[in-house]
Every structure is written in structure tokens, then in C-alpha cells.
Protein backbone atom coordinates (compact mmCIF):
# COMPACT_ATOMS: atom_id res chain seq x y z
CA UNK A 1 -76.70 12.13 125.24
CA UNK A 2 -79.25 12.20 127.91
CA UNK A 3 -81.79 8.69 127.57
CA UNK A 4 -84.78 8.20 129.51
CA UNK A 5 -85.53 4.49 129.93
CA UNK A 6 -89.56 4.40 129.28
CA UNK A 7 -89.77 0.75 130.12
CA UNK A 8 -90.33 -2.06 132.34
CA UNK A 9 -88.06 -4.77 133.53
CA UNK A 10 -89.14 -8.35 132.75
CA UNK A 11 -88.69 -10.80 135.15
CA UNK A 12 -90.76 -13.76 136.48
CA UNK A 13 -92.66 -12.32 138.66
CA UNK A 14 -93.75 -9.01 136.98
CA UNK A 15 -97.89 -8.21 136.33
CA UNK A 16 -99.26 -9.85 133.75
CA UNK A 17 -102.51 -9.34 131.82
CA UNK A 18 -105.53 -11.66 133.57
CA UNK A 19 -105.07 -14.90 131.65
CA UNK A 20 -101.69 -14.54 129.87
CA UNK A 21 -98.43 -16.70 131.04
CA UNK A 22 -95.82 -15.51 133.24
CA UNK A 23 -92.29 -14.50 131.97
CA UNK A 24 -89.59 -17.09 131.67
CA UNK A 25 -86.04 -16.68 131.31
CA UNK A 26 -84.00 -20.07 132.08
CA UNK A 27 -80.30 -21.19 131.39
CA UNK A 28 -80.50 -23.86 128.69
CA UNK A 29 -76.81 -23.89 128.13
CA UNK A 30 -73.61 -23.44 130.04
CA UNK A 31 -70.14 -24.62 129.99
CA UNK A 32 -66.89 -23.36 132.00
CA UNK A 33 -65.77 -19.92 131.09
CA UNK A 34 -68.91 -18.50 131.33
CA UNK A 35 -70.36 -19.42 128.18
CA UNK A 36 -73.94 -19.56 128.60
CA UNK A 37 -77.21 -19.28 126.76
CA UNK A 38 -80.93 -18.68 128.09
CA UNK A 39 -84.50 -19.48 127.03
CA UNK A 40 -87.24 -16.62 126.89
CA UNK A 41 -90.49 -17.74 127.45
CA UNK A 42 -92.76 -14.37 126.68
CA UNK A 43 -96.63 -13.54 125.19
CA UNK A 44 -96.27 -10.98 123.20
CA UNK A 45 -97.98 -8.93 125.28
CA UNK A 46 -96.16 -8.90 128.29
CA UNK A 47 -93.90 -5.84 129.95
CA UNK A 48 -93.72 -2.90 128.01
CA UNK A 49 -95.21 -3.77 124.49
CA UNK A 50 -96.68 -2.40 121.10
CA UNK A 51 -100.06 -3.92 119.84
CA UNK A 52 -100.35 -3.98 116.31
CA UNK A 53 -103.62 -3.95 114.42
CA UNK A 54 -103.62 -7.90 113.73
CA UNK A 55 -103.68 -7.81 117.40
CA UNK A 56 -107.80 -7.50 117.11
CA UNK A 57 -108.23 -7.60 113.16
CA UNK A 58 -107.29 -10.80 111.38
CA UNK A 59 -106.83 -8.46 108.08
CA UNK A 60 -104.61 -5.99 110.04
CA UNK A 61 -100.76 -5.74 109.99
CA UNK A 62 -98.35 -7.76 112.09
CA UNK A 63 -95.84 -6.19 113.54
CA UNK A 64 -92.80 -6.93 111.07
CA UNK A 65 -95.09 -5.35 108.58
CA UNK A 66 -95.25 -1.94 110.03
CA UNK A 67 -93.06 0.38 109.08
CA UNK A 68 -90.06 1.44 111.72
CA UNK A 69 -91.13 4.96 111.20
CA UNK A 70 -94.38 4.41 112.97
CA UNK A 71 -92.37 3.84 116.28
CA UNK A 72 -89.79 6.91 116.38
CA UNK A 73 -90.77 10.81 116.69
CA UNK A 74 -91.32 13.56 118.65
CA UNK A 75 -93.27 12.72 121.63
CA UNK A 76 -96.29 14.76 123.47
CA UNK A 77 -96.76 13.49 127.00
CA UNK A 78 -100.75 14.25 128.02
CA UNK A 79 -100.92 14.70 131.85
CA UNK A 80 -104.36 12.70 133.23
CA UNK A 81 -102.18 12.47 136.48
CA UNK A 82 -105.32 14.05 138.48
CA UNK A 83 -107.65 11.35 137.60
CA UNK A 84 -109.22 8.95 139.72
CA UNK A 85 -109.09 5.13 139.92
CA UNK A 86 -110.74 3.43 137.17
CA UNK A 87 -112.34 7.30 136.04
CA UNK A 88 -112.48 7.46 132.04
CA UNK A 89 -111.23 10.03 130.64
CA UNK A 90 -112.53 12.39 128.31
CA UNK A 91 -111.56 14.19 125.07
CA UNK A 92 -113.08 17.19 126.73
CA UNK A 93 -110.66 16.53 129.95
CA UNK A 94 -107.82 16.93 127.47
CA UNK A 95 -108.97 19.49 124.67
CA UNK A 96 -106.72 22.23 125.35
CA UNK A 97 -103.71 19.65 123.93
CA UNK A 98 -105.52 19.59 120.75
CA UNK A 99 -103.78 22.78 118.73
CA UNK A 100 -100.30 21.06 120.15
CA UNK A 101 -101.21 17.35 118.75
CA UNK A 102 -102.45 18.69 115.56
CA UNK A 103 -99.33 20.15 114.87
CA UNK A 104 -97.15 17.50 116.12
CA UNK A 105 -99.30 15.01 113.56
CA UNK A 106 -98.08 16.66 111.15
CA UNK A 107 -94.34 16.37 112.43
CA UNK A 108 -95.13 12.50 112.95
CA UNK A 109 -95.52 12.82 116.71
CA UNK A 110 -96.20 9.83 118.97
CA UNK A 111 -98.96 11.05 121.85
CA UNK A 112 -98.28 9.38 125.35
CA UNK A 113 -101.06 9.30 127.81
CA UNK A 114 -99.49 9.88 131.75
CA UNK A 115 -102.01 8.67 134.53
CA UNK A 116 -99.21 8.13 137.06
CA UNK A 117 -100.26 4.68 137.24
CA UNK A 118 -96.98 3.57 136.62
CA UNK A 119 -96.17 3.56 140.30
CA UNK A 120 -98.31 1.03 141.15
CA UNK A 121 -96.49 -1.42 138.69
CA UNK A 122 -95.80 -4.47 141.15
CA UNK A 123 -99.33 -3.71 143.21
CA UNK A 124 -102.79 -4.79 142.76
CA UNK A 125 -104.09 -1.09 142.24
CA UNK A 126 -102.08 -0.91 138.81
CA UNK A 127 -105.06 -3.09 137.14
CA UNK A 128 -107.51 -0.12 138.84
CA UNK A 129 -105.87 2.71 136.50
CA UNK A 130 -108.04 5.36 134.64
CA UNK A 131 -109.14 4.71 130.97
CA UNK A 132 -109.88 6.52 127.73
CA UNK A 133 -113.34 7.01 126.11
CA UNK A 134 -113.24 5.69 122.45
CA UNK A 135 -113.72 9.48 121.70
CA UNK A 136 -109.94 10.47 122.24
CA UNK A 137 -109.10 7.24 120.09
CA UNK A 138 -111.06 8.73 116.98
CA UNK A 139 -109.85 12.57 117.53
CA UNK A 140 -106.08 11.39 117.53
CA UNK A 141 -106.90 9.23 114.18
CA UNK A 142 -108.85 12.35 113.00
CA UNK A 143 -105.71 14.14 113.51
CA UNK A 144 -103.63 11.69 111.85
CA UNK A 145 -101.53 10.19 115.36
CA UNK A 146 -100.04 7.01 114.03
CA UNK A 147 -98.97 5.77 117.32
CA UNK A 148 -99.84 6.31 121.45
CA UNK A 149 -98.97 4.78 124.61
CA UNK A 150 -100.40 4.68 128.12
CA UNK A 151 -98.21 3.66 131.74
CA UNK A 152 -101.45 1.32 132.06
CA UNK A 153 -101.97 -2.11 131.11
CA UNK A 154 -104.46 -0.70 128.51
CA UNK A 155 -105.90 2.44 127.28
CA UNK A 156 -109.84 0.63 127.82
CA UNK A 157 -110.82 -0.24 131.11
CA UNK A 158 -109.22 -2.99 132.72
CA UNK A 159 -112.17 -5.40 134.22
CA UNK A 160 -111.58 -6.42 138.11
CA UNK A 161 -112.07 -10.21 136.92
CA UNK A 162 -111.80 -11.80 140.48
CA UNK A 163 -114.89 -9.64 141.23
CA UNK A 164 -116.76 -11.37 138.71
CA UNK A 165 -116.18 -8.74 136.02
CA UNK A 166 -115.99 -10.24 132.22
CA UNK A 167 -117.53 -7.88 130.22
CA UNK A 168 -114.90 -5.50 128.61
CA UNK A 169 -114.80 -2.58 126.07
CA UNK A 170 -112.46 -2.65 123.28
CA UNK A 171 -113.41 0.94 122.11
CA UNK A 172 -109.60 2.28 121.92
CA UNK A 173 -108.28 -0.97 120.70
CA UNK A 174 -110.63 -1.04 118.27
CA UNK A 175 -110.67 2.59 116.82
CA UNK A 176 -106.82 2.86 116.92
CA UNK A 177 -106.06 -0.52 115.41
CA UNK A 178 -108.79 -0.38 113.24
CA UNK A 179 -107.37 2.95 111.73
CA UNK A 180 -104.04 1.08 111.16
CA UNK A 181 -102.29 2.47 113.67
CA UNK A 182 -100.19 0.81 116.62
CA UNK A 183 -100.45 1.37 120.65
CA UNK A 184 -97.95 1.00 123.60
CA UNK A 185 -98.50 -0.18 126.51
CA UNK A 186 -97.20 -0.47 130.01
CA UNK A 187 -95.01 2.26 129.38
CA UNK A 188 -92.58 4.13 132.36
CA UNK A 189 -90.33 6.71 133.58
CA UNK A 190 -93.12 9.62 131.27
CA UNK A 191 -92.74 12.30 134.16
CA UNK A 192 -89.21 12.42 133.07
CA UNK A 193 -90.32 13.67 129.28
CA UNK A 194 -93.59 15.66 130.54
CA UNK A 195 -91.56 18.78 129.46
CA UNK A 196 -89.04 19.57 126.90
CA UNK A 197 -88.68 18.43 123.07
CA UNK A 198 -88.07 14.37 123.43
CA UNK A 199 -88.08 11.83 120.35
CA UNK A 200 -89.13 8.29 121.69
CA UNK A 201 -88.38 4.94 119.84
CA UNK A 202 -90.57 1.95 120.58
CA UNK A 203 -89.34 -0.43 117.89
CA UNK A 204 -90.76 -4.38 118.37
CA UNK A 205 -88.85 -6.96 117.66
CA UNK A 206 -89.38 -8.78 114.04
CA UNK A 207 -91.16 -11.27 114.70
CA UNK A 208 -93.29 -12.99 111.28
CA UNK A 209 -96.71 -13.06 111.90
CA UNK A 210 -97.46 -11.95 115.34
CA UNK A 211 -99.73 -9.41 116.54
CA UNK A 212 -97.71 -7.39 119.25
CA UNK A 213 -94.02 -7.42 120.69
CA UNK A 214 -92.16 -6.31 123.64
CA UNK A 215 -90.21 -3.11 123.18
CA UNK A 216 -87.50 -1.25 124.82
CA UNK A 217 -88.80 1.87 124.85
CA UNK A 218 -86.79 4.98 125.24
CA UNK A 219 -86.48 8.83 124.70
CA UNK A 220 -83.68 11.39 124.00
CA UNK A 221 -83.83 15.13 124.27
CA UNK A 222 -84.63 15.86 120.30
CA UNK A 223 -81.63 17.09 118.17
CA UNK A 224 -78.58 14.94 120.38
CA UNK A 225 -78.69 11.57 118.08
């Protein structure tokens, strides 16, 4: 069976969001033969990750409260590859998908947004990546999309911070978590499911109380499970 890794490698030194911790992983433990053990030091957010809606709702679900089926289906991989840095993107730039995620709502489909940006992962242009208006966040919970992802560290606009920028709009966040549903970000590797029938899996791990988790996300052609 053919699997397309869809995330990205945590390490020490991988991007982080502007303000969260860097990634630990340190040997607590280790005695002759090899036996070993290691300590993970993570924010929930970091790498390749789901947001749940407690993420910006204190009355929204955590992520061991969601159910699994949220975060396996068919997949439908948008192509925004031809926008520009930091250009938003809107529902009328990707309206000719619409008949194909209606339908696929209704099959439980997961909609992935690919900007490219991916390829900038370890570079200071991947915080520069294109966005989504609010607008594409409310016709995907029209059409009743439980779940989408984005190869960016967010689907809003990422501020330049070091440029003095603070001011930031939650509009996705807030629309798709507000509706109840769950978003992935960071997300890899989607050129290698643009075409085709692929079912994707972005499972967290079960973790009481907490608003996102790191997944390892990950696609097969549909019908070889």
C-alpha cells in the first residue's frame, strides 16, 4: 500500500509559531544494552498539528473529545499554488471546487488547502505564506466540511511581528472552530495527493484537556487499507 507522509519532522530546531517554545527531545534514561528512554518537551501546537475548537473557545471541545472520525476521509487537495506572498485568498479564487466539496461533504471529506508554501519550511519566507478570507471558512461550514488543513503555519494571516506587526485576524480560526469543527496545520508532501482518490488520517494524540495536538498525518490511495 502506497502512503504519502503529509507531515513534518520535529526536531529542535524546526519553525515555531512567534512566541511558542522550541521542541525538546532529551535522553532521561539509559543503561548498557541500549535501553533508553527520552523526554518530549512540545506546545501543542508545534510541527504538523490539529487545533481543536477549545483552542479559541473555552466552551469548545478538546481534542480527546472529538470524535476519530473527524480526522479520517477522503481528501480534496485545493491548488492556491499561484498565489502570491502574504495574498488572501478568495472564495471566488476557488469557486469552481465548490460542486466537488459539496459532494465530498457529504462523503465526510477533509478539504486541504495547497499554497506550495511548504517548501519554504526551514526559511524565513514560510511565515510570508498566502491566507484565507473568513469567507471560504463559512462556505466549507455551509457545506458541512468537518475538518481542513493548510502547508502554512495558519489559514489567517501570519503577522511579520519583528516589523512591528501585532494586530492579527482570527477570522478562519474563529468561523471553523466556532462551527465545531477542527483544522490542520503545517501540513506536507500535498502535491503528492493533488490528484487521484486519497483518504488522509490526522488523528491527535489523547491528550485530557488540551486544545490542539501534534499529528502524524498521512494519506493512502482510497480502497488499499
Amino acid at each position: 500500500m502506497e502512503v504519502v507522509d503529509l507531515s513534518q519532522v520535529l526536531w529542535s530546531d524546526m519553525p515555531v509559531y512567534h512566541g511558542d517554545a522550541q521542541f525538546q527531545c532529551t535522553s532521561t534514561f539509559l543503561l548498557p544494552g541500549g535501553i533508553t528512554t527520552q523526554y518530549i518537551g512540545c506546545s501543542s501546537h508545534h510541527g504538523t498539528h490539529i487545533d481543536a475548537p477549545y483552542h479559541f473557545f473555552e466552551d469548545g471541545e478538546t481534542v480527546e473529545q472529538l470524535p476519530l472520525s473527524d480526522f479520517i476521509g477522503p481528501v480534496i487537495v485545493v491548488d492556491v499554488t499561484d498565489k502570491a506572498p502574504r495574498q488572501r485568498i478568495m472564495w471566488s479564487d476557488i469557486e469552481h471546487y465548490e460542486e466537488r466539496i459539496r459532494l465530498g461533504a457529504s462523503q465526510g471529506a477533509l478539504v486541504f488547502f495547497r499554497t506550495g508554501w511548504s517548501k519554504y519550511w526551514l526559511s524565513q519566507e514560510y511565515s510570508g505564506h498566502p491566507f484565507l478570507d473568513k469567507g471560504i471558512a463559512e462556505k466549507l461550514i455551509e457545506f458541512g466540511i468537518q475538518a481542513m488543513g493548510i502547508d502554512t503555519f495558519s489559514p489567517d494571516e501570519t503577522p511579520v511581528y519583528d516589523l512591528g506587526g501585532t494586530t492579527k485576524d482570527y477570522g478562519v480560526h474563529q468561523t471553523f472552530l466556532g462551527a465545531g469543527a477542527i483544522i490542520a496545520e503545517n501540513l506536507t508532501n500535498l502535491e503528492a495527493i493533488q490528484d487521484g482518490d486519497w483518504t488522509v488520517c490526522l488523528a491527535p494524540l489523547k491528550i485530557l484537556g488540551c486544545d490542539a495536538s501534534p499529528v502524524r498525518a498521512m494519506a493512502w490511495k482510497r480502497g488499499t487499507a
